[in-house]
PDB file of N, CA and C in Angstrom:
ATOM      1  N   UNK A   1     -70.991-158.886-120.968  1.00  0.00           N
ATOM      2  CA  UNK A   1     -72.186-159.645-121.273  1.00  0.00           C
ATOM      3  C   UNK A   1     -73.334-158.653-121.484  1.00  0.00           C
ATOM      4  N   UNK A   2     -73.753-159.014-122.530  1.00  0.00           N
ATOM      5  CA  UNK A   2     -74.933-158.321-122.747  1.00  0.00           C
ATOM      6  C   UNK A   2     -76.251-158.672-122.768  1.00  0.00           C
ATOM      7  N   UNK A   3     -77.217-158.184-122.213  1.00  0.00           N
ATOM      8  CA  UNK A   3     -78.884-158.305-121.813  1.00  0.00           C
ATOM      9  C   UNK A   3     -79.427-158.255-122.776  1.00  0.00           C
ATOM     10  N   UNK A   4     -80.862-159.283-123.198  1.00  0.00           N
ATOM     11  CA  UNK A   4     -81.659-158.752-124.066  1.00  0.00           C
ATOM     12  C   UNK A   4     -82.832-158.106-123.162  1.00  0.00           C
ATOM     13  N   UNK A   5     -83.274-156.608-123.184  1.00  0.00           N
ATOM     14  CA  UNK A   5     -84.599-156.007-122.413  1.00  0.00           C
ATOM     15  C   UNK A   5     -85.118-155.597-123.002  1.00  0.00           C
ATOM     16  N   UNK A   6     -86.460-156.513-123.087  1.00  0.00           N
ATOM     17  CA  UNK A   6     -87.779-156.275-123.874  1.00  0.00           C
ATOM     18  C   UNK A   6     -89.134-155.862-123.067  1.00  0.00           C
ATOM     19  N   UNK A   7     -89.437-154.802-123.081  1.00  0.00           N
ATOM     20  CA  UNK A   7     -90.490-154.168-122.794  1.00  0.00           C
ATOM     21  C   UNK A   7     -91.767-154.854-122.563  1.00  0.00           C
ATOM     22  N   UNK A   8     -92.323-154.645-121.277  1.00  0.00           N
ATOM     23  CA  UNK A   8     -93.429-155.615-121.392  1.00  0.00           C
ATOM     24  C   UNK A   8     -94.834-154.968-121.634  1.00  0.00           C
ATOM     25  N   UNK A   9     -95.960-155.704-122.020  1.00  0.00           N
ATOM     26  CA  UNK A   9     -97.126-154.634-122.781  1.00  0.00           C
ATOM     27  C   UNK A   9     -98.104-155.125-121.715  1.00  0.00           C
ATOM     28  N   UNK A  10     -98.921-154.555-121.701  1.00  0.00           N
ATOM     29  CA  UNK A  10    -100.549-154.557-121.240  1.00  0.00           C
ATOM     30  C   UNK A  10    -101.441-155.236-122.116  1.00  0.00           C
ATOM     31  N   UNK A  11    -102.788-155.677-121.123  1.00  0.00           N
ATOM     32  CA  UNK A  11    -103.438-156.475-122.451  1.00  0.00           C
ATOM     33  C   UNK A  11    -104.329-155.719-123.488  1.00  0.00           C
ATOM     34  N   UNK A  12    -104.055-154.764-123.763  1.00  0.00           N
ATOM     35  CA  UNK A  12    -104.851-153.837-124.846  1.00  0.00           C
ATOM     36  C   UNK A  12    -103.785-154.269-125.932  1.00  0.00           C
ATOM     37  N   UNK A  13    -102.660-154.023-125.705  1.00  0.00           N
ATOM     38  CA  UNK A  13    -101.731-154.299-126.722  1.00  0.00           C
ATOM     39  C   UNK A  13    -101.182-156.144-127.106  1.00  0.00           C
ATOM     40  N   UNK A  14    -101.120-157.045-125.956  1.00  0.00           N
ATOM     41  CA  UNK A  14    -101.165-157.912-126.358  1.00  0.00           C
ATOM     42  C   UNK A  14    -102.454-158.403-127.572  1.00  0.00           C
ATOM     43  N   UNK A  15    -103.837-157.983-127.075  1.00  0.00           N
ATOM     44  CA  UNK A  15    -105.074-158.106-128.232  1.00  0.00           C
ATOM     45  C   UNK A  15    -104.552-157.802-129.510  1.00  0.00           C
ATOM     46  N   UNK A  16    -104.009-156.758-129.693  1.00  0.00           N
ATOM     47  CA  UNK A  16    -103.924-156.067-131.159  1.00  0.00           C
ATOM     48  C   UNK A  16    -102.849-156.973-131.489  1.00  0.00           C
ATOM     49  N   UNK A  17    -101.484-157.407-130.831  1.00  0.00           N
ATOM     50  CA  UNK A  17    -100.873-158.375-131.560  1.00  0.00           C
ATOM     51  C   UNK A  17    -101.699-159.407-131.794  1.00  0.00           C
ATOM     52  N   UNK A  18    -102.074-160.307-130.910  1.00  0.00           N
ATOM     53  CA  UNK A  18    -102.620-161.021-131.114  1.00  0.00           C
ATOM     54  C   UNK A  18    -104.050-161.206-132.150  1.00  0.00           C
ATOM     55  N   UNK A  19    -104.306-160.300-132.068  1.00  0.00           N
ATOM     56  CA  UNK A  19    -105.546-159.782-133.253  1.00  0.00           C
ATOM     57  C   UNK A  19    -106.630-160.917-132.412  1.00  0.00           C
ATOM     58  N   UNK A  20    -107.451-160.859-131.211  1.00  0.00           N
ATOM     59  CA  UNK A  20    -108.105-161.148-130.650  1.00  0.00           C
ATOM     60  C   UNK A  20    -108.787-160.082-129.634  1.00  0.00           C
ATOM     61  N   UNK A  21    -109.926-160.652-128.863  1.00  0.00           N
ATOM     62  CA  UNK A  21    -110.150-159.525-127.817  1.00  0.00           C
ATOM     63  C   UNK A  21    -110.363-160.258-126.799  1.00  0.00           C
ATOM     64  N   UNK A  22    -109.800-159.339-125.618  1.00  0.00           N
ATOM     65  CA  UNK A  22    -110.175-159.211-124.564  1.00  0.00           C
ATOM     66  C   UNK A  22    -110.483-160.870-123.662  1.00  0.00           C
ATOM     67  N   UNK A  23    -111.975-161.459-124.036  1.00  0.00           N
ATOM     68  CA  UNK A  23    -112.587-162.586-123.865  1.00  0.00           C
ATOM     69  C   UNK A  23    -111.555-163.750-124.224  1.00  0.00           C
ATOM     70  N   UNK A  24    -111.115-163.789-124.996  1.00  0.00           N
ATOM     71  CA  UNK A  24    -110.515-164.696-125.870  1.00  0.00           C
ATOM     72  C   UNK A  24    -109.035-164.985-124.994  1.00  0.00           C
ATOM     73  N   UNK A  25    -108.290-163.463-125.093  1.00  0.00           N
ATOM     74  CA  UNK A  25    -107.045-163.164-124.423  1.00  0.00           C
ATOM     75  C   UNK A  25    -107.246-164.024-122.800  1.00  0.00           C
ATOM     76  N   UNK A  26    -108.538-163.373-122.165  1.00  0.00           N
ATOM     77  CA  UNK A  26    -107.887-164.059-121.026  1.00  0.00           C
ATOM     78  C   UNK A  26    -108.696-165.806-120.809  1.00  0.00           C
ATOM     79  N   UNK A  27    -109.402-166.088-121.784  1.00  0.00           N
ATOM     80  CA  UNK A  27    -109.073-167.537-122.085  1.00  0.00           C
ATOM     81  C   UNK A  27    -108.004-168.694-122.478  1.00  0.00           C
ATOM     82  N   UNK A  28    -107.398-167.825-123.142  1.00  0.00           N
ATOM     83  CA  UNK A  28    -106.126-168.042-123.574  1.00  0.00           C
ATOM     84  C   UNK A  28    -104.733-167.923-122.136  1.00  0.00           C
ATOM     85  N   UNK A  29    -105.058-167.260-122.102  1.00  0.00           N
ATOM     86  CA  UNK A  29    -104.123-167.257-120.393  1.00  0.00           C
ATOM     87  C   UNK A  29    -104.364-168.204-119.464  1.00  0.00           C
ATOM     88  N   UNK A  30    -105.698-168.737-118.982  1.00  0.00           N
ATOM     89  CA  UNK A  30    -106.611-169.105-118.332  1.00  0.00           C
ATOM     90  C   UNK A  30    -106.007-171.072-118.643  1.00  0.00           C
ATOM     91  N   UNK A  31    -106.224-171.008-120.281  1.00  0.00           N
ATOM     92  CA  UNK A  31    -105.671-172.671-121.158  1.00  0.00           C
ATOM     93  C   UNK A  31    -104.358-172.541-120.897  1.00  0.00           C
ATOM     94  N   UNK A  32    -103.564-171.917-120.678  1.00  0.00           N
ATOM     95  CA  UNK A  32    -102.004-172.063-120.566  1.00  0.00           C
ATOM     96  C   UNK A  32    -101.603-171.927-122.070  1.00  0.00           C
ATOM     97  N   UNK A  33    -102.401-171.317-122.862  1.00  0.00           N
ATOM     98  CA  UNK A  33    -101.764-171.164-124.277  1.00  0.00           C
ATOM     99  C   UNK A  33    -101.097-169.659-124.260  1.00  0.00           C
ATOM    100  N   UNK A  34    -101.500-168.853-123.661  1.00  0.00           N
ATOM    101  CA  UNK A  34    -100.584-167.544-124.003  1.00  0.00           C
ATOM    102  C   UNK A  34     -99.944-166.733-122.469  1.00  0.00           C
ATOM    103  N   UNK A  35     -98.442-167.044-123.277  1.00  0.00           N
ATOM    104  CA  UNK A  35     -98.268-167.068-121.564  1.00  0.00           C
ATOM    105  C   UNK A  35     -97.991-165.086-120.761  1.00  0.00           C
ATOM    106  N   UNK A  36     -98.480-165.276-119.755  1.00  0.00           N
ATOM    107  CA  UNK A  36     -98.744-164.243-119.085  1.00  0.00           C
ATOM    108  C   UNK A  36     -97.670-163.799-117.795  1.00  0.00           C
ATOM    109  N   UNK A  37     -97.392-162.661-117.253  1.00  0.00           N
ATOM    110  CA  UNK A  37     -96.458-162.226-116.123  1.00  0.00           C
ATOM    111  C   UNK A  37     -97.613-161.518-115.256  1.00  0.00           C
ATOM    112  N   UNK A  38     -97.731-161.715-114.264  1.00  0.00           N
ATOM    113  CA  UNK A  38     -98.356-161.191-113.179  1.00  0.00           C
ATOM    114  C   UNK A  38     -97.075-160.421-112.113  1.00  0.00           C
ATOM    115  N   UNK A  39     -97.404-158.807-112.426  1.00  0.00           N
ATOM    116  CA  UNK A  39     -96.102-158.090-111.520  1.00  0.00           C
ATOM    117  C   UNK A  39     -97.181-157.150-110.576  1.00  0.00           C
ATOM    118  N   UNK A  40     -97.550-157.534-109.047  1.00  0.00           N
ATOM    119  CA  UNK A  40     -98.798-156.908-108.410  1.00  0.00           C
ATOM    120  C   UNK A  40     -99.763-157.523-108.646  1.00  0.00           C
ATOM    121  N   UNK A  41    -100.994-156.368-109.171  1.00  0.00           N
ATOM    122  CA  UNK A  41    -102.182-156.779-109.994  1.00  0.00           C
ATOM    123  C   UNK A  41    -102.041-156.581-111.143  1.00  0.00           C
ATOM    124  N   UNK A  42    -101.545-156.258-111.660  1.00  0.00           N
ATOM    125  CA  UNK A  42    -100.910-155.940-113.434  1.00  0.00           C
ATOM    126  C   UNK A  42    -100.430-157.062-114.149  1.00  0.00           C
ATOM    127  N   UNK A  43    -101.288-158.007-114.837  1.00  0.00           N
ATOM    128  CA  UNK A  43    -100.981-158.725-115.562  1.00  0.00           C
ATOM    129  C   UNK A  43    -100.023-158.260-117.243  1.00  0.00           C
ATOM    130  N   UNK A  44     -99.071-158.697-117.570  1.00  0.00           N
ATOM    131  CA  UNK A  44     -98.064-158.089-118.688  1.00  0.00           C
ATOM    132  C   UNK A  44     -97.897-159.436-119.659  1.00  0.00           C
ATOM    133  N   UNK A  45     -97.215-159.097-120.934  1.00  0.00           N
ATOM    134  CA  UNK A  45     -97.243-159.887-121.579  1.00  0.00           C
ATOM    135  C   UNK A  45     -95.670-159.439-122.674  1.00  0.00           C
ATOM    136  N   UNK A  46     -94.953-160.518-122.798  1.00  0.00           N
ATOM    137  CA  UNK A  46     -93.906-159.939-123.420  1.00  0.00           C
ATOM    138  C   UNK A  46     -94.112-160.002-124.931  1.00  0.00           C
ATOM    139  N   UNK A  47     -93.606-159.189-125.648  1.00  0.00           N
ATOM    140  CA  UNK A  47     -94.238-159.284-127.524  1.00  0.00           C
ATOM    141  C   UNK A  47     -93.544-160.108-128.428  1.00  0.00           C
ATOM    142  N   UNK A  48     -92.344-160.708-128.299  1.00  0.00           N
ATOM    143  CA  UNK A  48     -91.975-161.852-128.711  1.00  0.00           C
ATOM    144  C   UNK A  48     -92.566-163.089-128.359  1.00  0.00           C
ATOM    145  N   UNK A  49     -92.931-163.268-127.469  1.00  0.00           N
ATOM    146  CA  UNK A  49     -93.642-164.445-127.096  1.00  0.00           C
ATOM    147  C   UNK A  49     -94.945-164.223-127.469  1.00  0.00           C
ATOM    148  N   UNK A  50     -95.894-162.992-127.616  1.00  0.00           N
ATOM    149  CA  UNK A  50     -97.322-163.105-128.780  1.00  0.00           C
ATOM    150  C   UNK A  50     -96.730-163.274-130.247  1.00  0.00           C
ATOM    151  N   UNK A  51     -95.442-162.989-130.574  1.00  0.00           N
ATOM    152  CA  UNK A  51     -95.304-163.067-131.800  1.00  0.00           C
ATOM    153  C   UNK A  51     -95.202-164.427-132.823  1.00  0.00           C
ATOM    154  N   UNK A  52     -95.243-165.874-131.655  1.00  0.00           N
ATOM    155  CA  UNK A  52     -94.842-167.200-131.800  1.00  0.00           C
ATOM    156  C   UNK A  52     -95.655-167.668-132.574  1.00  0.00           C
ATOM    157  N   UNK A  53     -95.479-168.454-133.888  1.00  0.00           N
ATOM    158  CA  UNK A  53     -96.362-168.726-134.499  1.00  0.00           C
ATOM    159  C   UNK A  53     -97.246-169.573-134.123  1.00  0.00           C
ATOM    160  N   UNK A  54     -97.352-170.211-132.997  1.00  0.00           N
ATOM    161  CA  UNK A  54     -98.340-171.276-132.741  1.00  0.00           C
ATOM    162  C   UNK A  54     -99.420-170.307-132.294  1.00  0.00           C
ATOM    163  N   UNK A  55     -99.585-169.080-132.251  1.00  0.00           N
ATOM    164  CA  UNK A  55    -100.582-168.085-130.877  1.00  0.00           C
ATOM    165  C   UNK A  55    -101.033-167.598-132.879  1.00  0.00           C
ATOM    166  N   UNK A  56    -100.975-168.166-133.732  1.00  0.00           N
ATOM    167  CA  UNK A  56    -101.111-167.126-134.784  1.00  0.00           C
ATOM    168  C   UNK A  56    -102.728-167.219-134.894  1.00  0.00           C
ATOM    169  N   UNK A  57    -103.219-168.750-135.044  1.00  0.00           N
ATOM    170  CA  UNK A  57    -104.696-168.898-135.258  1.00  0.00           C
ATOM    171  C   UNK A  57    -105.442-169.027-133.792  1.00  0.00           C
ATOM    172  N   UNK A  58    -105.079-168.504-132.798  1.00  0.00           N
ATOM    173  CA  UNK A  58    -105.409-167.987-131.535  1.00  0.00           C
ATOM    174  C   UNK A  58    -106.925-167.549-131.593  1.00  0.00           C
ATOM    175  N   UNK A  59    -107.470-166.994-132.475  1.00  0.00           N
ATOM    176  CA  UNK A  59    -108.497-166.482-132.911  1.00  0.00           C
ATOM    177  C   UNK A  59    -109.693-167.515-133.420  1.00  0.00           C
ATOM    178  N   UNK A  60    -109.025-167.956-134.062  1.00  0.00           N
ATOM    179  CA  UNK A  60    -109.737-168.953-134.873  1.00  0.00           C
ATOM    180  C   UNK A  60    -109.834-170.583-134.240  1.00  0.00           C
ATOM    181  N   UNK A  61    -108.833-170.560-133.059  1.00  0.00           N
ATOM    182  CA  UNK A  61    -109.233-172.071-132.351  1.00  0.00           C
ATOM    183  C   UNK A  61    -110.529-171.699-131.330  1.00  0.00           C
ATOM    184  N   UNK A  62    -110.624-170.367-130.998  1.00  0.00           N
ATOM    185  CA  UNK A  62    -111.490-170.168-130.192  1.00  0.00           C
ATOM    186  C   UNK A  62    -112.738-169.936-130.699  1.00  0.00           C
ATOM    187  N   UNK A  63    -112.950-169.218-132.126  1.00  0.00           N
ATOM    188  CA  UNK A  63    -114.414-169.558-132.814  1.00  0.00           C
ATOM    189  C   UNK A  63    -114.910-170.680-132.806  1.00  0.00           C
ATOM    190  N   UNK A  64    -113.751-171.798-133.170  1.00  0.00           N
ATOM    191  CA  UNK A  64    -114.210-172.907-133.813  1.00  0.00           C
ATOM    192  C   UNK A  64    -114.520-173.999-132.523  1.00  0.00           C
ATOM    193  N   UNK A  65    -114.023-173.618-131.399  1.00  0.00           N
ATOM    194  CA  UNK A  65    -114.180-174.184-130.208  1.00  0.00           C
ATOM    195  C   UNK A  65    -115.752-173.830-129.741  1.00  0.00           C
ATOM    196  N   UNK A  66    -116.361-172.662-129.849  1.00  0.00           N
ATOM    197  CA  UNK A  66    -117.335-172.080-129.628  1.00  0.00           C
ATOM    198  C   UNK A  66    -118.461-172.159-130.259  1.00  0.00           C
ATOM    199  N   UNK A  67    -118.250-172.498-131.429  1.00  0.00           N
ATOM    200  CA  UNK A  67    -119.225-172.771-132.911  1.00  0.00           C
ATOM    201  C   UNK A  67    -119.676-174.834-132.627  1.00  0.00           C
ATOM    202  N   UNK A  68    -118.508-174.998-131.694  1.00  0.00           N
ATOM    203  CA  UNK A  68    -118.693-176.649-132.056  1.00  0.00           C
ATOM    204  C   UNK A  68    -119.523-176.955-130.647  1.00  0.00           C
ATOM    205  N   UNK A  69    -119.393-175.850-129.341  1.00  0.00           N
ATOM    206  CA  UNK A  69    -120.365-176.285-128.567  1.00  0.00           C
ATOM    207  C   UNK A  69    -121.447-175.845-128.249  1.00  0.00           C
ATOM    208  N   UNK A  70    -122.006-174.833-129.076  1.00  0.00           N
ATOM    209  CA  UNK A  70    -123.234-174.372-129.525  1.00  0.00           C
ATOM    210  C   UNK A  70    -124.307-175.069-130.094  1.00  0.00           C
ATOM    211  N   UNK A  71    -123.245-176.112-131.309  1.00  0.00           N
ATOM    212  CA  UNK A  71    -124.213-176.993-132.177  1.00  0.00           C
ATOM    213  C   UNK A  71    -124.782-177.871-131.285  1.00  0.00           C
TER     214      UNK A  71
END
């Protein structure tokens, strides 16, 4: 039997997949939309699971979330 072992990233690198920052990322963790591993204090993130297309406009639900409670 064979394992799939996928490397887990930090959130500098989840951002850049995700093409978001920082703020956003741990809002997104926070909504239960991007899911997160807590190993210690080291929060990780696996890169197939940022790669899911629903996390794609990740960016853009959160402008538009932000833009609408401003007005």
């Amino acid at each position: 039997m064979t394992r799939n072992v996928e490397n887990l990233v930090g959130p500098a690198v989840a951002c850049q997949i995700l093409r978001i920052d920082q703020t956003d990322l741990l809002r997104g963790i926070n909504d239960g939309i991007v899911p997160a591993y807590r190993i210690g204090e080291a929060v990780r993130f696996r890169p197939s699971e940022l790669r899911h297309p629903a996390l794609t406009g990740l960016a853009d639900y959160y402008r538009t979330s932000d833009e609408h409670f401003a007005a």
